[in-house]
C-alpha atoms as a PDB file:
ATOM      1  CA  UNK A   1       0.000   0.000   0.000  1.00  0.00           C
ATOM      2  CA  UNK A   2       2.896   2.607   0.616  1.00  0.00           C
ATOM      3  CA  UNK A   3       4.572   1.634  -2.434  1.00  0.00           C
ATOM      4  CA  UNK A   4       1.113   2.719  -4.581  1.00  0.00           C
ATOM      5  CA  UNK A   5       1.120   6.226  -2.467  1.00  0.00           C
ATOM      6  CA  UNK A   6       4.944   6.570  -3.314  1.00  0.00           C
ATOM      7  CA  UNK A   7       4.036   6.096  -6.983  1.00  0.00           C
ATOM      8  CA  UNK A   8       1.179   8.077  -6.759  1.00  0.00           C
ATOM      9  CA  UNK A   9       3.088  10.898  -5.328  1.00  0.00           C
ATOM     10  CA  UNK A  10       5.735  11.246  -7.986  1.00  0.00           C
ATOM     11  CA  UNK A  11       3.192  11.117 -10.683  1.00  0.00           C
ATOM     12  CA  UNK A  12       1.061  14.031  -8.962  1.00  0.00           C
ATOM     13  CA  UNK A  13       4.662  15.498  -8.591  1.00  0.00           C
ATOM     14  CA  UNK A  14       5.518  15.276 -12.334  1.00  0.00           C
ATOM     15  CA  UNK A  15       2.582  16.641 -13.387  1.00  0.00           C
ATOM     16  CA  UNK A  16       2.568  19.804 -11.059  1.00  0.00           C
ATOM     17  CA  UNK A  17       5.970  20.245 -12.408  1.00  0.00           C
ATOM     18  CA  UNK A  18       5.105  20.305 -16.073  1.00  0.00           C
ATOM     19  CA  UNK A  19       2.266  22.114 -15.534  1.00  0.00           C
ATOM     20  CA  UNK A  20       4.795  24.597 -13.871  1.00  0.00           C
ATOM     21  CA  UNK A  21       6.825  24.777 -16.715  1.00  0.00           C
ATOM     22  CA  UNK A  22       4.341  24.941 -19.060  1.00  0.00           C
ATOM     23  CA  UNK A  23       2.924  28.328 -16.871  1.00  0.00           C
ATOM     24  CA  UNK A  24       6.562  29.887 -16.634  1.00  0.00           C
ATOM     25  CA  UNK A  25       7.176  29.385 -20.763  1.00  0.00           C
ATOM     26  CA  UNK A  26       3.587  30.921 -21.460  1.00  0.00           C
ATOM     27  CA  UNK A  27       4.795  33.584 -19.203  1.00  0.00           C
ATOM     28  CA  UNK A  28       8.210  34.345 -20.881  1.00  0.00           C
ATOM     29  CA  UNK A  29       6.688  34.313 -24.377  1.00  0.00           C
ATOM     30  CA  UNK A  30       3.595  36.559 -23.759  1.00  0.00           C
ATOM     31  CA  UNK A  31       5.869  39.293 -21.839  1.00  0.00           C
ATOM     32  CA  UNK A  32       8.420  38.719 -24.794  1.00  0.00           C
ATOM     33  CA  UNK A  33       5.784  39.702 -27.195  1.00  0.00           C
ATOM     34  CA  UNK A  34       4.700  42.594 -25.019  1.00  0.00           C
ATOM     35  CA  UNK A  35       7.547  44.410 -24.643  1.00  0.00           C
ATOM     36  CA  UNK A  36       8.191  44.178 -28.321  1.00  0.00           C
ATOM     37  CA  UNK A  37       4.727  45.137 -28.625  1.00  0.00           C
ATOM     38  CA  UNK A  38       5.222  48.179 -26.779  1.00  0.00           C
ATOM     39  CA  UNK A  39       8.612  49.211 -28.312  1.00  0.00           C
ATOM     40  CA  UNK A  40       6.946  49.207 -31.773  1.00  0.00           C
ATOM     41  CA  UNK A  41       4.040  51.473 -31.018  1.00  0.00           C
ATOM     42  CA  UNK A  42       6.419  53.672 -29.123  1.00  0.00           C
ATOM     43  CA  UNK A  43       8.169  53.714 -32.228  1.00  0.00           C
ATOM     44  CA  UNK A  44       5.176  54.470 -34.458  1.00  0.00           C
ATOM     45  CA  UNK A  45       4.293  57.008 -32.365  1.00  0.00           C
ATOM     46  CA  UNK A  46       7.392  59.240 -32.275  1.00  0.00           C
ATOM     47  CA  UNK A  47       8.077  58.240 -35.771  1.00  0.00           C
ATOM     48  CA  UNK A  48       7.996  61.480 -38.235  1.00  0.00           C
ATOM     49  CA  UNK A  49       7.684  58.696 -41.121  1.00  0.00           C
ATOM     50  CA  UNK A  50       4.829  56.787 -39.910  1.00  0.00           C
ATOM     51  CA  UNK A  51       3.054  60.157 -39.075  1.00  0.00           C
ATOM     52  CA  UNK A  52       3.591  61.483 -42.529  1.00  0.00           C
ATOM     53  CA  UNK A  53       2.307  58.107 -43.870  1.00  0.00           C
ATOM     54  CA  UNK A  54      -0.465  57.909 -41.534  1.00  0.00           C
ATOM     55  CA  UNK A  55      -1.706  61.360 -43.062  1.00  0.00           C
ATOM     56  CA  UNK A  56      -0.959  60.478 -46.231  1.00  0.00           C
ATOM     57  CA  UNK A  57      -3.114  58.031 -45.946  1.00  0.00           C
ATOM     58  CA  UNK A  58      -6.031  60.046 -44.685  1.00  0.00           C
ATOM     59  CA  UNK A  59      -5.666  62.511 -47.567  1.00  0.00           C
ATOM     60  CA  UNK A  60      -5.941  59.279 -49.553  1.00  0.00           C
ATOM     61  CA  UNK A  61      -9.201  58.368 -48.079  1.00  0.00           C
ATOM     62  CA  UNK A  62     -10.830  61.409 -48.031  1.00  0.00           C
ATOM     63  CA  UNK A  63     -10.137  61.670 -51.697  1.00  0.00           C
ATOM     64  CA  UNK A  64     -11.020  58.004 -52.658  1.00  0.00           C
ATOM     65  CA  UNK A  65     -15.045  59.200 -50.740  1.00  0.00           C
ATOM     66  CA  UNK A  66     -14.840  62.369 -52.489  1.00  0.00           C
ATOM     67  CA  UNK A  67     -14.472  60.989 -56.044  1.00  0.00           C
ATOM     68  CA  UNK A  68     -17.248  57.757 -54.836  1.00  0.00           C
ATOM     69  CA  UNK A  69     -19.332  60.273 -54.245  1.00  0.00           C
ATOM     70  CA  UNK A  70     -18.787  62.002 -57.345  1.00  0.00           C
ATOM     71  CA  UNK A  71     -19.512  59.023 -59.195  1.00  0.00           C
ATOM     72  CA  UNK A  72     -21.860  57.966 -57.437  1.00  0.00           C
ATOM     73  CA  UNK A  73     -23.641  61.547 -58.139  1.00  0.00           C
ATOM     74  CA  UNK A  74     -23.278  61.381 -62.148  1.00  0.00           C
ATOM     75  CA  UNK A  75     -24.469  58.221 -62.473  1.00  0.00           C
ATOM     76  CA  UNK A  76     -27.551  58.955 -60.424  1.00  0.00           C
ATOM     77  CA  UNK A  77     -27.940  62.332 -62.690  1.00  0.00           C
ATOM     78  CA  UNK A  78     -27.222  59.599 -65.793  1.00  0.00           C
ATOM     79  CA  UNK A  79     -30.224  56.993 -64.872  1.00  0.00           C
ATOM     80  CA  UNK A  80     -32.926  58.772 -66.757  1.00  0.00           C
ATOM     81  CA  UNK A  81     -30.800  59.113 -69.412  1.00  0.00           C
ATOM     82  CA  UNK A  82     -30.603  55.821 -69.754  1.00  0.00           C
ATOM     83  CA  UNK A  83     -34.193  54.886 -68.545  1.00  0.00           C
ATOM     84  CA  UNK A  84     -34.966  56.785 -71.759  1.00  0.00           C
ATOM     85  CA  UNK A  85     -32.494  54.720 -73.734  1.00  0.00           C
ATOM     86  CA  UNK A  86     -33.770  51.511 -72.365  1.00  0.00           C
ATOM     87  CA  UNK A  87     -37.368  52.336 -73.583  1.00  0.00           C
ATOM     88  CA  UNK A  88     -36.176  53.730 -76.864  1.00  0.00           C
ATOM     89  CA  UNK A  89     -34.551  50.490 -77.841  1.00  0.00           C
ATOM     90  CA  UNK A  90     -36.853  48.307 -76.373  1.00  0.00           C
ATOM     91  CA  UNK A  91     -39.394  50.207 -78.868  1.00  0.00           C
ATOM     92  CA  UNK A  92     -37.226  50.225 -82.118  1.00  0.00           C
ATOM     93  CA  UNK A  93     -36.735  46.353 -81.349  1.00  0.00           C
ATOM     94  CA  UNK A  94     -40.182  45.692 -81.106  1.00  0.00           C
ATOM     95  CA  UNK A  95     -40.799  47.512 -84.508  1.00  0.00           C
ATOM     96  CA  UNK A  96     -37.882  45.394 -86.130  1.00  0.00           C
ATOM     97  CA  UNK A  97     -39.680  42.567 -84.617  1.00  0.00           C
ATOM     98  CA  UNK A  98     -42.906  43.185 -85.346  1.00  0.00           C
ATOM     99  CA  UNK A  99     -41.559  44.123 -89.218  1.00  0.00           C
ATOM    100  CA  UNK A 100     -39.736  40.622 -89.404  1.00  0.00           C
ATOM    101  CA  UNK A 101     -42.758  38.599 -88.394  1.00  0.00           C
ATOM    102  CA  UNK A 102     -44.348  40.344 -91.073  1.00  0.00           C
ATOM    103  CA  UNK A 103     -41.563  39.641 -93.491  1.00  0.00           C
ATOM    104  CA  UNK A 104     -42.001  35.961 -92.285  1.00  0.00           C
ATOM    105  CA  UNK A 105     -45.165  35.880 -92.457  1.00  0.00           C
ATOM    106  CA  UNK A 106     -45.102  37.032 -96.646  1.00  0.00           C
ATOM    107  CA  UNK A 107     -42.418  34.306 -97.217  1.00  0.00           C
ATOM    108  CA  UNK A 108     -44.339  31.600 -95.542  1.00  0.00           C
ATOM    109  CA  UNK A 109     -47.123  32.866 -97.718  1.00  0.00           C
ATOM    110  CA  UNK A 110     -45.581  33.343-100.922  1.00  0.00           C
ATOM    111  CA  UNK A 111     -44.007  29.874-100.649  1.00  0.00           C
ATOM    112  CA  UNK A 112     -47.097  28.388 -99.684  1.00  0.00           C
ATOM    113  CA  UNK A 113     -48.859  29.986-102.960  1.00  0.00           C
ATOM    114  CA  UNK A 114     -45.835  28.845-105.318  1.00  0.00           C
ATOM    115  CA  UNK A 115     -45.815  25.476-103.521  1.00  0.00           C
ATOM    116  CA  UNK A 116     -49.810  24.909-104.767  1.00  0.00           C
ATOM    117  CA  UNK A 117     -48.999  26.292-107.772  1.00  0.00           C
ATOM    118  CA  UNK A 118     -46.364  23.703-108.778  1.00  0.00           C
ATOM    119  CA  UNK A 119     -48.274  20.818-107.187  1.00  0.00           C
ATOM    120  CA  UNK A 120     -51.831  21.257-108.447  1.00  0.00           C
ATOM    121  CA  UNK A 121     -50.627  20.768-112.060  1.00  0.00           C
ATOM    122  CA  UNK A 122     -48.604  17.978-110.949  1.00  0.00           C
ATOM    123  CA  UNK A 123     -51.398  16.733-108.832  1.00  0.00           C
ATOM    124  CA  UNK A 124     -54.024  16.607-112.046  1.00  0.00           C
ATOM    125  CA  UNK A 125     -51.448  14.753-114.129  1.00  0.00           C
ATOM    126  CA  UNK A 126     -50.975  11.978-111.759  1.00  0.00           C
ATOM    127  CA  UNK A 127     -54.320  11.451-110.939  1.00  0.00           C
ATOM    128  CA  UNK A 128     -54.963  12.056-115.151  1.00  0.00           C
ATOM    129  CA  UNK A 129     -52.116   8.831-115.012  1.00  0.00           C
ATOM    130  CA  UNK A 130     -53.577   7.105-112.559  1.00  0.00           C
ATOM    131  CA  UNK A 131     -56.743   6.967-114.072  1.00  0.00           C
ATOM    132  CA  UNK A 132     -55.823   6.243-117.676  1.00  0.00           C
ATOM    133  CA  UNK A 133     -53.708   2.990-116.707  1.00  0.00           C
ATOM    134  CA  UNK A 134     -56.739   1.833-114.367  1.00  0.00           C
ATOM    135  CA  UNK A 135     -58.564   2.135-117.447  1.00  0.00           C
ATOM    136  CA  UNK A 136     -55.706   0.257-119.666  1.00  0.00           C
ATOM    137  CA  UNK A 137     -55.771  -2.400-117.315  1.00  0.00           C
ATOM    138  CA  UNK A 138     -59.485  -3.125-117.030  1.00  0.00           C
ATOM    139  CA  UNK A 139     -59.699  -2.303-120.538  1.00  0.00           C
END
């Protein structure tokens, strides 16, 4: 029995030790990054570079919403304009339409007529045929 508390006791031991460890690493690396975190922005902040380009920057952006909103103006003052346009060549395409289906319409037509004419003559002579070798053959 005092040999499993013995055992147990070094592995309790081991682990608070790791877990130790693992607590005093995380520690180094987070105030590692910190301090480096803080250098930098101490940097950035008495840097007459990064202040330039941080205005620089801003002049950038206030332009770039300037010139969106400029756009975005015009093309607001150009949607009548081409409401107008829409309608206009939705209505010259539904005049070429409506003049194709007529155009259509008088070659369907105009075939039809020179398709009868052809085939009516050629219609009486077979059935002129037909007749006069029924009457050959009963004859």
């Amino acid at each position: 029995m005092e040999i499993r508390i013995v055992i147990f006791l070094a592995f309790v031991s081991v682990t608070l030790i790791t877990n130790t460890l693992v607590i005093l690493f995380a520690y180094r690396a987070i105030a590692g990054i910190t301090s480096k975190l803080t250098s930098t922005v101490a940097e950035l902040a008495t840097s007459s570079e990064t202040r330039e380009l941080i205005d620089a920057l801003q002049a950038a952006s206030k332009n770039a919403a300037s010139v969106t909103e400029s756009a975005k103006l015009k093309m607001a003052s150009l949607d009548p304009a081409l409401g107008r346009f829409q309608e206009t060549f939705r209505s010259n395409l539904a005049h070429a339409d409506s003049k194709l289906e007529k155009a259509a319409s008088n070659i369907n037509n105009t075939a039809q007529n020179v398709r009868d004419m052809v085939a009516k003559p050629v219609f009486a002579a077979a059935s002129f045929s037909a007749g006069f070798i029924k009457v050959l053959r009963n004859g």
